[in-house]
N, C-alpha and C. Protein backbone atom coordinates (compact mmCIF):
# COMPACT_ATOMS: atom_id res chain seq x y z
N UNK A 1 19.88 12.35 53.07
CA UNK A 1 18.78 13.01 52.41
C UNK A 1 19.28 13.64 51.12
N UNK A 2 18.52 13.52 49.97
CA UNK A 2 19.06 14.13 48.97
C UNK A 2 18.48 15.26 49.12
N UNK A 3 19.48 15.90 47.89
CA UNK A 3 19.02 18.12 47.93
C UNK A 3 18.51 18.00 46.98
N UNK A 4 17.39 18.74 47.26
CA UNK A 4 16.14 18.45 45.84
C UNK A 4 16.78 20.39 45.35
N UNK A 5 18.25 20.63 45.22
CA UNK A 5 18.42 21.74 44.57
C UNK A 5 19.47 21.35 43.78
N UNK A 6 19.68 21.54 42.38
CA UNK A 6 20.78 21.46 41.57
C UNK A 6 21.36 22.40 41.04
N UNK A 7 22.67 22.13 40.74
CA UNK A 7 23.62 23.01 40.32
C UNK A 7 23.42 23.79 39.46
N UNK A 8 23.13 24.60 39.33
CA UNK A 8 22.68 26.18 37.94
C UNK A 8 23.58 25.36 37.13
N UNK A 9 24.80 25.27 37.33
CA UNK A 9 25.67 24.63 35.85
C UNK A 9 25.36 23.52 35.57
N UNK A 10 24.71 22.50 36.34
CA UNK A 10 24.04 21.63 35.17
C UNK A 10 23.13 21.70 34.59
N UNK A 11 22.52 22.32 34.84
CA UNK A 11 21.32 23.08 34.29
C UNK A 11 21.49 24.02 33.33
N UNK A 12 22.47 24.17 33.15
CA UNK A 12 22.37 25.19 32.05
C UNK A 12 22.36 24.74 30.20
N UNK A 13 21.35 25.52 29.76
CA UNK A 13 21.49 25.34 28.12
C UNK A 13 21.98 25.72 26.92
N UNK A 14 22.70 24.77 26.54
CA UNK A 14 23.66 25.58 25.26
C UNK A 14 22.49 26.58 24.65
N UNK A 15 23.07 27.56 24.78
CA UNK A 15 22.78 28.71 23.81
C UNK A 15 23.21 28.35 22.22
N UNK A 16 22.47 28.47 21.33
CA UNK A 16 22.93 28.04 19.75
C UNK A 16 22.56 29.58 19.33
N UNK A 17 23.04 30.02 18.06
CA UNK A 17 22.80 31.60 17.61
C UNK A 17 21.35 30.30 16.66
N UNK A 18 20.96 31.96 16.13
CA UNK A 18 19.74 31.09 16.05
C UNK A 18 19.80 31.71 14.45
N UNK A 19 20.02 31.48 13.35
CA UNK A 19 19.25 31.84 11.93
C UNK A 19 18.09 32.16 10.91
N UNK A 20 17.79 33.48 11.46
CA UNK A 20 16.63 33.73 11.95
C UNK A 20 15.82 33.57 10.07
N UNK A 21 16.64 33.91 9.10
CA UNK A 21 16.46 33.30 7.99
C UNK A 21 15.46 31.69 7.50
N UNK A 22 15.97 30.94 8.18
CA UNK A 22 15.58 29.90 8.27
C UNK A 22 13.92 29.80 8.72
N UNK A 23 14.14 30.20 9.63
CA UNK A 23 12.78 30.01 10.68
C UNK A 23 11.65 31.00 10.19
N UNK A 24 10.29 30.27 9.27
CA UNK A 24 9.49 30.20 8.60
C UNK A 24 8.83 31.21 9.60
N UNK A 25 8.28 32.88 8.82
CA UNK A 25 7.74 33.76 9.53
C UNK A 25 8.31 34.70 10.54
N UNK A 26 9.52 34.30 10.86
CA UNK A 26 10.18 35.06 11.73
C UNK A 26 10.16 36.40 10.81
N UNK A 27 10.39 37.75 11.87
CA UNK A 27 9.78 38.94 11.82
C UNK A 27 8.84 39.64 10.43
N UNK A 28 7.79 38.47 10.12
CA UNK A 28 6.62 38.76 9.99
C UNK A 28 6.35 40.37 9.98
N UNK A 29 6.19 40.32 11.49
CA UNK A 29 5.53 41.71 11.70
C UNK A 29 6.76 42.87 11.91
N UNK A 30 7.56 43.06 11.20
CA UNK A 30 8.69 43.84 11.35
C UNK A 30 8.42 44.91 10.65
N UNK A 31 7.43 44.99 9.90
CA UNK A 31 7.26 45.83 8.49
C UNK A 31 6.02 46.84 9.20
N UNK A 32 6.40 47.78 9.53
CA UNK A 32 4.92 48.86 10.00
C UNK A 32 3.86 49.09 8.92
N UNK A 33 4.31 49.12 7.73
CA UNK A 33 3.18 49.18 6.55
C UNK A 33 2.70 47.72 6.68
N UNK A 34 2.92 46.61 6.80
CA UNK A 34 2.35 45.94 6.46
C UNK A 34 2.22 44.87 7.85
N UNK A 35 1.44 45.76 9.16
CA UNK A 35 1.48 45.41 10.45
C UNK A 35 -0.19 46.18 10.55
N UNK A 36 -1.33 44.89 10.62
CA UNK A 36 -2.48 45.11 11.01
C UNK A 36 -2.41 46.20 12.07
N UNK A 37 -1.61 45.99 12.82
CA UNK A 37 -2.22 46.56 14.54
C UNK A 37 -1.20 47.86 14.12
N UNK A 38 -0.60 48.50 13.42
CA UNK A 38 0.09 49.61 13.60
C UNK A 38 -0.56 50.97 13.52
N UNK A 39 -1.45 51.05 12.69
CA UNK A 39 -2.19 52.47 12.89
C UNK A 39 -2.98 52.35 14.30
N UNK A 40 -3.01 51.58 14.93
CA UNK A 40 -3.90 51.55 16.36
C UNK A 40 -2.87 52.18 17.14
N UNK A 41 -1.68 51.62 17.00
CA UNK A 41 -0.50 51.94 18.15
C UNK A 41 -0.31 53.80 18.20
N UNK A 42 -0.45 54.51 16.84
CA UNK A 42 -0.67 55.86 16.75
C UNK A 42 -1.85 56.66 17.46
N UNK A 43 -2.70 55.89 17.45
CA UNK A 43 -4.35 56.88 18.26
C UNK A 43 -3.56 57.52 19.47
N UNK A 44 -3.60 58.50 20.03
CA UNK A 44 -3.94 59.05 21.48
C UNK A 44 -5.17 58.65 22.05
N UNK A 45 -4.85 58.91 23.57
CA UNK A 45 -6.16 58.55 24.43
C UNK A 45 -7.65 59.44 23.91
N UNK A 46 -6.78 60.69 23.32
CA UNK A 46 -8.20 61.56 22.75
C UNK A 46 -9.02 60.41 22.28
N UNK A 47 -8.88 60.33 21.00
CA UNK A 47 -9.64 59.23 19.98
C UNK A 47 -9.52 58.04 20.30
N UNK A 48 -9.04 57.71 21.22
CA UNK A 48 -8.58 56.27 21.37
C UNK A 48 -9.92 55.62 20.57
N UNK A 49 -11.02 55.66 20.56
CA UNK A 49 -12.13 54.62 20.07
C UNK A 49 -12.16 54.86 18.82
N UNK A 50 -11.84 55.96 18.56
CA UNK A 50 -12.56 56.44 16.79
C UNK A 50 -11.48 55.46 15.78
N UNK A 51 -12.24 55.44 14.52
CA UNK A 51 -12.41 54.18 14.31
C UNK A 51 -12.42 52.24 14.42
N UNK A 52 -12.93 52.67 15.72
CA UNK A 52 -13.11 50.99 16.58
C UNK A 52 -15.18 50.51 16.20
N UNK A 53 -15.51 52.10 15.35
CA UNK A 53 -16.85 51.80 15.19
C UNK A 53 -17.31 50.95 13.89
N UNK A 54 -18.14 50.15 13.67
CA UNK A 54 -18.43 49.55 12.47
C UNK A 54 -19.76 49.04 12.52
N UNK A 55 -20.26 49.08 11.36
CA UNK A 55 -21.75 48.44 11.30
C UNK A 55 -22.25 46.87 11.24
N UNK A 56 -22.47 46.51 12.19
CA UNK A 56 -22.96 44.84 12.67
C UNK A 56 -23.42 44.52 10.93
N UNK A 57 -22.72 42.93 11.20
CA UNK A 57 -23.17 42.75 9.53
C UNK A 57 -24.29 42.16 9.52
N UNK A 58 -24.90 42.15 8.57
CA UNK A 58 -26.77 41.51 8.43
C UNK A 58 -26.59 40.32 9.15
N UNK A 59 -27.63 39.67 9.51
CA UNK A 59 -27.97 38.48 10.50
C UNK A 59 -28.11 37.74 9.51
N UNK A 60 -27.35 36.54 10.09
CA UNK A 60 -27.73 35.31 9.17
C UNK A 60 -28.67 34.65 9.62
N UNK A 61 -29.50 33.76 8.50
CA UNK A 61 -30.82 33.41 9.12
C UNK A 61 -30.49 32.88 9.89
N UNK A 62 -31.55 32.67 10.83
CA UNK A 62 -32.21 31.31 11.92
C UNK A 62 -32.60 30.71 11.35
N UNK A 63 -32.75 29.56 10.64
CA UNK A 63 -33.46 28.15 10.58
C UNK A 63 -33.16 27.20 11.10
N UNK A 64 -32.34 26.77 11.83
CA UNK A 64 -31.71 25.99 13.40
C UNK A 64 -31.79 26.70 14.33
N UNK A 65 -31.86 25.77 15.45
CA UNK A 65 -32.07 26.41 16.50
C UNK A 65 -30.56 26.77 17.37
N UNK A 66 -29.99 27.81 17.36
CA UNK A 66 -28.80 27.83 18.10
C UNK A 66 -28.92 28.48 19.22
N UNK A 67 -27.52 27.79 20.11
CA UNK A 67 -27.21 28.04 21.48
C UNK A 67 -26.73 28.94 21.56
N UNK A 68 -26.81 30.16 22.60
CA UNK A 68 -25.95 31.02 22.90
C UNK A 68 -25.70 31.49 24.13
N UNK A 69 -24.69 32.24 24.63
CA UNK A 69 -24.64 33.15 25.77
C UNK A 69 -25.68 33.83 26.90
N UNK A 70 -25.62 33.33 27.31
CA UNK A 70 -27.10 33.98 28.11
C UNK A 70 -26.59 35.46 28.42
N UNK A 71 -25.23 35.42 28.43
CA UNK A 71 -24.83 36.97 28.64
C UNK A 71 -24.80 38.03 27.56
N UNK A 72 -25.33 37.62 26.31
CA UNK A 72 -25.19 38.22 24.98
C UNK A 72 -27.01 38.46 24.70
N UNK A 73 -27.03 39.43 24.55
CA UNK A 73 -28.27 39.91 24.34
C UNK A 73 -29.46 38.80 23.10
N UNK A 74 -28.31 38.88 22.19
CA UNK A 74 -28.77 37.54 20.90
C UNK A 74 -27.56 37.27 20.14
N UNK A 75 -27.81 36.48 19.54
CA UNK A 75 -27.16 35.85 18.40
C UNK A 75 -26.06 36.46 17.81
N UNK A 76 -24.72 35.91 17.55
CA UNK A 76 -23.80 36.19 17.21
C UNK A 76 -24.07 36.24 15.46
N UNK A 77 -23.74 37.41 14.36
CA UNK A 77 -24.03 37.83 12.96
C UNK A 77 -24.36 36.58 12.51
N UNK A 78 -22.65 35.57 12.26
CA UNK A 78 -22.87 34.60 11.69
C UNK A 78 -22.42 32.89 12.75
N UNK A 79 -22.63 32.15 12.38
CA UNK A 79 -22.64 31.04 13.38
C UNK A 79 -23.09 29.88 12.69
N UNK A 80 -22.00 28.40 12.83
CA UNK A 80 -22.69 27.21 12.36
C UNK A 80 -23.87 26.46 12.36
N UNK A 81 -24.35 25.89 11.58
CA UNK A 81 -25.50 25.32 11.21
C UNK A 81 -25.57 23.68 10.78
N UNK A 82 -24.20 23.62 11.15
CA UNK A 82 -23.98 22.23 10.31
C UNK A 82 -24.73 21.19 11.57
N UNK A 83 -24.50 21.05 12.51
CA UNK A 83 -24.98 20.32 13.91
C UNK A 83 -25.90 21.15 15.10
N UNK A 84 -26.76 21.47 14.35
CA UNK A 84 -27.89 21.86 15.40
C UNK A 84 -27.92 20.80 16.71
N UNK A 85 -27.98 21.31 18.12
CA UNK A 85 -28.26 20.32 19.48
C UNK A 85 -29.26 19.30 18.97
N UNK A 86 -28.81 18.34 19.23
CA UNK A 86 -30.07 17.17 19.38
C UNK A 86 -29.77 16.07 20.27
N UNK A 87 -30.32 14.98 20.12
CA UNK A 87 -30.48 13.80 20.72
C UNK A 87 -30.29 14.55 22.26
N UNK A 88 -29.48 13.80 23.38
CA UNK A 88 -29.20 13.46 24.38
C UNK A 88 -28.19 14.56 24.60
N UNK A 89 -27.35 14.66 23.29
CA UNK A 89 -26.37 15.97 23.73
C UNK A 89 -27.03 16.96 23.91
N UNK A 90 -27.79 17.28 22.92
CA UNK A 90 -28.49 18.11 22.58
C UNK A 90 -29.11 18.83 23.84
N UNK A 91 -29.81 18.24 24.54
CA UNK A 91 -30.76 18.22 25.87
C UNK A 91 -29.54 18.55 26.91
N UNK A 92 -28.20 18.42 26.82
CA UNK A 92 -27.60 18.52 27.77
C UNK A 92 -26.54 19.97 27.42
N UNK A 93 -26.87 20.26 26.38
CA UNK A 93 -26.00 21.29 25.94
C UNK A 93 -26.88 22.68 26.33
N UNK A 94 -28.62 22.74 26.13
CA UNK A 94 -29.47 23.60 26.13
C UNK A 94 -29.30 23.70 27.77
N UNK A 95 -29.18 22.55 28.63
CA UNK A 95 -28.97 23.10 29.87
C UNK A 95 -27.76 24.13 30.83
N UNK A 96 -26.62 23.18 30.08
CA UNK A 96 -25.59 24.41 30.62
C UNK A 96 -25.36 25.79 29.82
N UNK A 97 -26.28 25.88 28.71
CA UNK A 97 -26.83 27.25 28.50
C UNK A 97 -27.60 28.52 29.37
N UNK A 98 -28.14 27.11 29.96
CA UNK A 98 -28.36 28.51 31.16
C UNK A 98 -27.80 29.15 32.70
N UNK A 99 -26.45 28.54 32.62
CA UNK A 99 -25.36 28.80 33.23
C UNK A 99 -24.81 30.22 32.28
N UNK A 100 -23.81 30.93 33.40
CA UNK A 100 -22.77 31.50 33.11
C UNK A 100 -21.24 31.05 32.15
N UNK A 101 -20.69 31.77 31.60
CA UNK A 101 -20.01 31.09 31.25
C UNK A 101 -18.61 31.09 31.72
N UNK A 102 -18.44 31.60 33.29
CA UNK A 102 -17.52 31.35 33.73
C UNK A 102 -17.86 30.73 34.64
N UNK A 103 -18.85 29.62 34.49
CA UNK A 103 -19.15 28.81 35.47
C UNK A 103 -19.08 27.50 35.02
N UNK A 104 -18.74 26.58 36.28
CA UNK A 104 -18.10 24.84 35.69
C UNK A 104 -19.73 24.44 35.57
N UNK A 105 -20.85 24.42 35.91
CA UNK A 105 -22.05 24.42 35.72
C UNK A 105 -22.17 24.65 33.95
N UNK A 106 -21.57 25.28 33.30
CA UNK A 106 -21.51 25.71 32.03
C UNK A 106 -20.45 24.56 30.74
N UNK A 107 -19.54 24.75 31.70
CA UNK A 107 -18.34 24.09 30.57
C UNK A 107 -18.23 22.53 30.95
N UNK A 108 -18.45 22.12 31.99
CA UNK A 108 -18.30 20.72 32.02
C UNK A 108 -19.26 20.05 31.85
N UNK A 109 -20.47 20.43 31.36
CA UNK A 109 -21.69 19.83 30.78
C UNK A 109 -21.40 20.02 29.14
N UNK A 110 -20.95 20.80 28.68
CA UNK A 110 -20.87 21.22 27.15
C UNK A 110 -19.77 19.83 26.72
N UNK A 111 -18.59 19.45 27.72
CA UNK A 111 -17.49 18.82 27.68
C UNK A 111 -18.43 16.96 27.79
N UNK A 112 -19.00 17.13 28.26
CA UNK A 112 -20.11 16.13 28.65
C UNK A 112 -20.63 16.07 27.60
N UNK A 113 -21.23 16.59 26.68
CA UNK A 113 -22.12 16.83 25.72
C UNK A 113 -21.70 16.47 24.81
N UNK A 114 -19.85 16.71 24.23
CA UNK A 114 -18.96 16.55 23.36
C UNK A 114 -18.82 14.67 23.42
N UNK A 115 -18.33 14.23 24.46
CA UNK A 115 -18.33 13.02 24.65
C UNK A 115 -19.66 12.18 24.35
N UNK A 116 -20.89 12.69 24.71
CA UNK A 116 -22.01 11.90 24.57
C UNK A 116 -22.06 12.23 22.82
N UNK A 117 -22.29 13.44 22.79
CA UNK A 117 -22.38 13.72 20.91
C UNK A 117 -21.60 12.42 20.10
N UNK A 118 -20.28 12.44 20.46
CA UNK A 118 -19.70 11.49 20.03
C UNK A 118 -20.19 10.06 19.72
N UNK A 119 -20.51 9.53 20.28
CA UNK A 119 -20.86 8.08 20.88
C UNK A 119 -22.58 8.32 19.62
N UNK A 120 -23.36 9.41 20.16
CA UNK A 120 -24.33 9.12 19.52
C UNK A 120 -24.17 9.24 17.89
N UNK A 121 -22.99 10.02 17.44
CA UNK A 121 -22.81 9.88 15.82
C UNK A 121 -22.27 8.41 15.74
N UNK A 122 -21.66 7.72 16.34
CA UNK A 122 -20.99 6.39 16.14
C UNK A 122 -21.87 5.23 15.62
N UNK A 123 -23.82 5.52 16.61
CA UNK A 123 -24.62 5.02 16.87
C UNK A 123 -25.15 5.25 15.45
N UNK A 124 -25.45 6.65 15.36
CA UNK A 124 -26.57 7.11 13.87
C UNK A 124 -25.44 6.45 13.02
N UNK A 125 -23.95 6.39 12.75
CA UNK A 125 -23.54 5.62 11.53
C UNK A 125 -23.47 4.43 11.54
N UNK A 126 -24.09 3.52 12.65
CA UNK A 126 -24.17 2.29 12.38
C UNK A 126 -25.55 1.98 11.79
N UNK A 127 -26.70 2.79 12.59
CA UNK A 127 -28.11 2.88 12.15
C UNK A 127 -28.17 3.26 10.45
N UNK A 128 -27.50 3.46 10.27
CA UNK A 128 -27.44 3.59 8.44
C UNK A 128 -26.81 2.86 7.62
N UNK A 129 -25.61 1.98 8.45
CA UNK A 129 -25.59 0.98 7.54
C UNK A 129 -24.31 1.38 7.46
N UNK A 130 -23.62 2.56 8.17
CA UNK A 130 -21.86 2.43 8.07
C UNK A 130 -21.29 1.88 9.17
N UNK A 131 -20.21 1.40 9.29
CA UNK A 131 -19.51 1.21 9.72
C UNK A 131 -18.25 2.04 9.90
N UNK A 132 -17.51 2.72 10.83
CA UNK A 132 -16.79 4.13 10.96
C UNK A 132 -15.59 3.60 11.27
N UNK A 133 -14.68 4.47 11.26
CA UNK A 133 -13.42 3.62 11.02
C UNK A 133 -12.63 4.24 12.24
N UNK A 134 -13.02 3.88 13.69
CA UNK A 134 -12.82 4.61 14.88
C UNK A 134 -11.22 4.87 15.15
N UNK A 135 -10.67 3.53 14.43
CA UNK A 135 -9.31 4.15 14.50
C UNK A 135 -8.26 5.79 13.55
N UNK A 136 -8.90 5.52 12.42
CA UNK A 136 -8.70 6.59 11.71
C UNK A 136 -9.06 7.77 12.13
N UNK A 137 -10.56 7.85 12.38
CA UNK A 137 -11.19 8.89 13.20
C UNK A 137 -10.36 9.64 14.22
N UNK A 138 -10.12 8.75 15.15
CA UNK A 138 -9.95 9.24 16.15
C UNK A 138 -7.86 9.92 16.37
N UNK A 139 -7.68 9.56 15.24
CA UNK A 139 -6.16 10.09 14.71
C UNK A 139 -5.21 8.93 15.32
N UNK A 140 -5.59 8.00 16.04
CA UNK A 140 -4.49 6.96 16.30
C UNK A 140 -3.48 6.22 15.28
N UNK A 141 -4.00 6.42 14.00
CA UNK A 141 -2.70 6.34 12.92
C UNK A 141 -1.93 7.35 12.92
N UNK A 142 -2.37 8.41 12.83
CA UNK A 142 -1.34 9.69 13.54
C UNK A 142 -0.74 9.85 14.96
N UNK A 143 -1.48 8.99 15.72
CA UNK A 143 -0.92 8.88 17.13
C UNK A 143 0.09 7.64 17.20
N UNK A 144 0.07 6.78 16.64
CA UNK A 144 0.85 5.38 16.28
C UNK A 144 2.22 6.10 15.36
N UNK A 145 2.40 6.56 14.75
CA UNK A 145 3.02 7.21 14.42
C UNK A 145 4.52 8.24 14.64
N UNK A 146 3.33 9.28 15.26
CA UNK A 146 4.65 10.32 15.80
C UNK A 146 4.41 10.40 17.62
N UNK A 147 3.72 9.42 18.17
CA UNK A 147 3.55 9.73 19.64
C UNK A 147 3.70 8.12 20.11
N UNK A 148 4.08 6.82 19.68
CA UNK A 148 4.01 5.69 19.73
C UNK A 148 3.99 5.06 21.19
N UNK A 149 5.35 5.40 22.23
CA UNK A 149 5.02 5.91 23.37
C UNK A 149 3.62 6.27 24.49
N UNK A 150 2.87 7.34 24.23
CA UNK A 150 2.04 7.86 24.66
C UNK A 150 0.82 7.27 23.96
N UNK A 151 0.24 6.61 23.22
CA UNK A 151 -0.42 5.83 22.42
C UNK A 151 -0.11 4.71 23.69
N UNK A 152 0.24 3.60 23.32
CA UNK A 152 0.95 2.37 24.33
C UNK A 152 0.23 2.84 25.80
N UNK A 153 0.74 4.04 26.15
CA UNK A 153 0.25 4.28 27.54
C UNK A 153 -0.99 4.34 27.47
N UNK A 154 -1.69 4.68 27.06
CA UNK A 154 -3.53 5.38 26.90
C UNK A 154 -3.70 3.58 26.71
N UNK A 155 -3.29 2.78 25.74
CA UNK A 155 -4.03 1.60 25.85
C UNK A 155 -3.84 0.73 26.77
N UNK A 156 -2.55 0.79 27.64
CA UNK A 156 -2.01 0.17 29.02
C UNK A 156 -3.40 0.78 29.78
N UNK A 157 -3.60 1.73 29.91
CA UNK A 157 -4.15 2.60 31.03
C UNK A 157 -5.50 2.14 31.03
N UNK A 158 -6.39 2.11 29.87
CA UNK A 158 -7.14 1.65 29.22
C UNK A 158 -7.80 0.28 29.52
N UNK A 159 -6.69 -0.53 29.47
CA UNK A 159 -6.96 -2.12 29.74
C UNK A 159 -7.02 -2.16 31.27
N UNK A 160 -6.00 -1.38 32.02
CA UNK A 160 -5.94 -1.64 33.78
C UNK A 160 -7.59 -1.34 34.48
N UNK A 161 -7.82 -0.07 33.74
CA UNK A 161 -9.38 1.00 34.15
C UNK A 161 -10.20 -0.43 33.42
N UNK A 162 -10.69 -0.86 32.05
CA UNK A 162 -11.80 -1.92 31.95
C UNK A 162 -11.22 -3.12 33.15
N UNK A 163 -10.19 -3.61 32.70
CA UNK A 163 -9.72 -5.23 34.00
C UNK A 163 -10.42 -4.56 35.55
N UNK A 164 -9.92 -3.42 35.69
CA UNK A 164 -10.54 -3.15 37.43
C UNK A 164 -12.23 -3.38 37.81
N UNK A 165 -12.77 -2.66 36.51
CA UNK A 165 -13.94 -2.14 36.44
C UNK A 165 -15.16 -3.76 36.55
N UNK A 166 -13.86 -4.89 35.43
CA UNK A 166 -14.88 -5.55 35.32
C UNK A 166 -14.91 -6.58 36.75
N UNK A 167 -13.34 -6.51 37.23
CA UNK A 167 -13.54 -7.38 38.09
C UNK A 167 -14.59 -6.94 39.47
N UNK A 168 -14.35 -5.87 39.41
CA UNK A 168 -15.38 -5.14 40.37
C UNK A 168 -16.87 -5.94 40.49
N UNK A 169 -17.22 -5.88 38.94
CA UNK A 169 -18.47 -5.82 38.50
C UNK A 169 -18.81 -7.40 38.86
N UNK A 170 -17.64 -8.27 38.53
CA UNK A 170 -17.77 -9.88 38.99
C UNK A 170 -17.45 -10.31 40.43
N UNK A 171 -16.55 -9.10 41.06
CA UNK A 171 -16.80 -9.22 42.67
C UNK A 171 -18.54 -9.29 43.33
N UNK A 172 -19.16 -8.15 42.82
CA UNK A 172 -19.99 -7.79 42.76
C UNK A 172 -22.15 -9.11 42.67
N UNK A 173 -21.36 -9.31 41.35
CA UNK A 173 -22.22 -10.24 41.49
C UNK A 173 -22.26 -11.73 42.22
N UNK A 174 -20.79 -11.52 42.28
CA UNK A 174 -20.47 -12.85 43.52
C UNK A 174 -20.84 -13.37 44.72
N UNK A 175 -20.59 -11.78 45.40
CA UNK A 175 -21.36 -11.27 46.76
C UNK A 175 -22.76 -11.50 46.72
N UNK A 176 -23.30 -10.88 45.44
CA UNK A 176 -24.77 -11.10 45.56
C UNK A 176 -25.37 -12.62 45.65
N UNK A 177 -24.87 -13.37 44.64
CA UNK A 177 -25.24 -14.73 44.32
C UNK A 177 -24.97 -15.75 45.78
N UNK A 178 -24.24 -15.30 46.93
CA UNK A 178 -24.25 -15.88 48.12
C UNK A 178 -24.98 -15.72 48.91
């Protein structure tokens, strides 16, 4: 039987000193004058809130219809406008709106929604006369690239899931046609 325990000394990792010069941002926040969060760290519990108060900034219009929190009284100040819900996502996004949002009733319909959204912009840019360039899009020249490996796998994986699916589908009608 092998020992699924190994030796701490092979396991162990060269320690390198590290140059902290080098490494882009390192202690950043070293500087108390010039450290957002440092006058907070001074409050006592007295005041702890005083100045945590501020005046809500004007509402940006509504002229889309946006989704929100059912746990939020209304509308967040400001908020995108560029993709109002529609089509099919749309209809499926307004529903897990009325979920919680620590509920899978909530997020795996929105995740649902993302995927269908998708597919239906693919659709509206063919309905206009483009043609989309799914590989670019979807960063697989950047994935071909620096992940070449893991790319390979997704399209291995890819081909096994359609080959299963279809033979299924021709098992399927085989059975029937007898």
């Amino acid at each position: 039987m092998e020992n699924k325990f190994v030796d701490l000394e092979t396991r162990k990792i060269e320690n390198k000193a590290i140059d902290t010069a080098q490494v882009k941002g390192w202690g950043v926040d070293a500087d108390p004058e010039n450290d957002p969060t440092y006058p907070m760290r001074l409050r006592g519990s007295e005041d702890e809130h005083a100045g945590y108060s501020w005046e809500r900034p004007a509402q940006q219009p509504i002229d889309v219809e946006v989704l929100h929190s059912n746990e939020r009284p209304n509308v967040s100040s400001t908020f995108g406008t560029s993709t109002p819900p529609a089509g099919l996502s749309g209809m499926i996004r307004r529903r897990a709106f009325n979920f919680s949002e620590n509920s899978y009733a909530h997020w795996v319909p929105l995740m649902l929604a993302d995927r269908i959204g998708m597919v239906e912009g693919v659709v509206s840019d063919l309905a206009r006369g483009h043609v989309p360039n799914i590989f670019e899009e979807m960063g697989l020249k950047a994935e071909w690239k620096h992940n070449r490996t893991g790319l390979l796998l997704k399209i291995a994986a890819g081909a096994v899931v359609t080959a299963t699916v279809i033979s299924v589908v021709r098992r399927r009608r085989q059975d029937s046609d007898e």
